[in-house]
C-alpha atoms as a PDB file:
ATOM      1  CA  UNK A   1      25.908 -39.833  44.163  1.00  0.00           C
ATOM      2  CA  UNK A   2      25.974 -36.288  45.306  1.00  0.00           C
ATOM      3  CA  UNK A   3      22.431 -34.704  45.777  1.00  0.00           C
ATOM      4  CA  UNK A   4      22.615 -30.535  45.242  1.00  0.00           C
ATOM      5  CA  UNK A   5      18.912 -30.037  44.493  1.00  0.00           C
ATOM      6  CA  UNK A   6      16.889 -28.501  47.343  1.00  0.00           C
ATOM      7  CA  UNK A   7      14.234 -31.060  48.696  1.00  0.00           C
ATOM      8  CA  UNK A   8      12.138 -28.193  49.102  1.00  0.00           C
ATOM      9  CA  UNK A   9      11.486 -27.624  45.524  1.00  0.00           C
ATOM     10  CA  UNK A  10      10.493 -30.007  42.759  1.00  0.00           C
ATOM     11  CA  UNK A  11      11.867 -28.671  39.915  1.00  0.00           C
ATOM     12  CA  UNK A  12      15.035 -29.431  38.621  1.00  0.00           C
ATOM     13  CA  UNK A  13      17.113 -26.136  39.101  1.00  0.00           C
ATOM     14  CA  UNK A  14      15.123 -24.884  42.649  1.00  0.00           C
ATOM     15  CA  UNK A  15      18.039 -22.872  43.912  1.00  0.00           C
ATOM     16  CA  UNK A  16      16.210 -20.415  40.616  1.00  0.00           C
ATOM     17  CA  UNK A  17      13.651 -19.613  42.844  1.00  0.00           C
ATOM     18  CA  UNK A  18      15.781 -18.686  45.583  1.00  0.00           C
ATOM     19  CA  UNK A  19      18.235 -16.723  43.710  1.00  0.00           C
ATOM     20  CA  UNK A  20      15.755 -14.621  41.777  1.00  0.00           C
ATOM     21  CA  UNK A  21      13.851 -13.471  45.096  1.00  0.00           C
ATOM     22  CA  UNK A  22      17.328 -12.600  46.543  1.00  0.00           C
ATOM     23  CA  UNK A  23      17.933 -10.271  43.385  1.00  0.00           C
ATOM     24  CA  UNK A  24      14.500  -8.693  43.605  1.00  0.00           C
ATOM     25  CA  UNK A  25      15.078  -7.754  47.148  1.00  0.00           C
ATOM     26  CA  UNK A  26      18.506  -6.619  46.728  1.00  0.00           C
ATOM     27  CA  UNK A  27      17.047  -4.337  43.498  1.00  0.00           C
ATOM     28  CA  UNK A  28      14.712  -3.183  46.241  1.00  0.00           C
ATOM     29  CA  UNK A  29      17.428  -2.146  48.803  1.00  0.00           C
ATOM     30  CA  UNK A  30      19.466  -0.427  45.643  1.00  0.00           C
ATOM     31  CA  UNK A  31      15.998   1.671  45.401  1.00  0.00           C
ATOM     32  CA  UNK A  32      15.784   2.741  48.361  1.00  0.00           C
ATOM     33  CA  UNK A  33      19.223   3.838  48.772  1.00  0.00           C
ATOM     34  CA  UNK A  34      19.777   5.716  45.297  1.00  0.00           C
ATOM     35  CA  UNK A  35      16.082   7.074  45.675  1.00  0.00           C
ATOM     36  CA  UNK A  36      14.825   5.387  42.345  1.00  0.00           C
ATOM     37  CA  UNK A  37      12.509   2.764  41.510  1.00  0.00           C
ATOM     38  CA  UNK A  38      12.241  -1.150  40.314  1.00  0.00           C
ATOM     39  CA  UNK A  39      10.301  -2.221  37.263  1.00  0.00           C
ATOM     40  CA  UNK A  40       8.938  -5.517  37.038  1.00  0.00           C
ATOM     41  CA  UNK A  41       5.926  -7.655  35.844  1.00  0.00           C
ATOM     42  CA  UNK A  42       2.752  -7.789  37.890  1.00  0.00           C
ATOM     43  CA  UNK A  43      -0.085  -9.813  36.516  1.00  0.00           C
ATOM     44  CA  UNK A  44       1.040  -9.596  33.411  1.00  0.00           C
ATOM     45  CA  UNK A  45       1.665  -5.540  33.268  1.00  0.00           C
ATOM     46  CA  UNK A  46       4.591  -3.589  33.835  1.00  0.00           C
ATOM     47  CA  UNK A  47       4.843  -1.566  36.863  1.00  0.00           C
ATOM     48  CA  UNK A  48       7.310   1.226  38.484  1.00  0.00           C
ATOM     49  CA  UNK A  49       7.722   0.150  42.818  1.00  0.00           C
ATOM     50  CA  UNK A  50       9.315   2.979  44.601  1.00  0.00           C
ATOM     51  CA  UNK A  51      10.861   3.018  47.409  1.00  0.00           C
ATOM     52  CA  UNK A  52       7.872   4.430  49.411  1.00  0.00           C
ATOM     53  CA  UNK A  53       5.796   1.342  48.403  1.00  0.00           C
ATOM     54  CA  UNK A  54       3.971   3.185  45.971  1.00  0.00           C
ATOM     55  CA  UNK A  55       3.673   0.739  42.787  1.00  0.00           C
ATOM     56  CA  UNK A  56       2.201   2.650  39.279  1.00  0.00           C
ATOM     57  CA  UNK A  57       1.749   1.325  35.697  1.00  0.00           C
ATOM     58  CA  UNK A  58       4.801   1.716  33.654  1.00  0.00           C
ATOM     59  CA  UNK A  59       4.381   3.666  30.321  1.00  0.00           C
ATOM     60  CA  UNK A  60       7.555   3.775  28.227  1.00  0.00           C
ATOM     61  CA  UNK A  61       6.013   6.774  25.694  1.00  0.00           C
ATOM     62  CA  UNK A  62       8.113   9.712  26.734  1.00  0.00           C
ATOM     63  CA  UNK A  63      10.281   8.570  29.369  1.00  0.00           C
ATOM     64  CA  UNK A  64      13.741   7.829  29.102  1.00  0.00           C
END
């Protein structure tokens, strides 16, 4: 039998974990280039990274 799980994961579907930290630094190089910023969760809260390395709270009242 064919074996297409990593080794160097234990779960099930591993190549997850690779292919979600590939799409949060690509988002990351998209930033930079268009000059905007990446939301994502951070200990449970959402925050705004730009492309400076400055990372603030996001608050969704009044922004669009």
């Amino acid at each position: 039998m064919l074996k297409h799980q990593n080794d160097d994961s234990k779960r099930k579907y591993g190549w997850v974990d690779k292919w979600a930290k590939m799409t949060g630094e690509r988002a990351r190089i998209d930033a930079k280039v268009n000059n905007t910023y990446i939301i994502y969760d951070k200990d449970g809260t959402l925050v705004k990274e730009y492309p400076n390395g400055e990372i603030v709270p996001f608050h969704n009242v009044g922004e669009s």
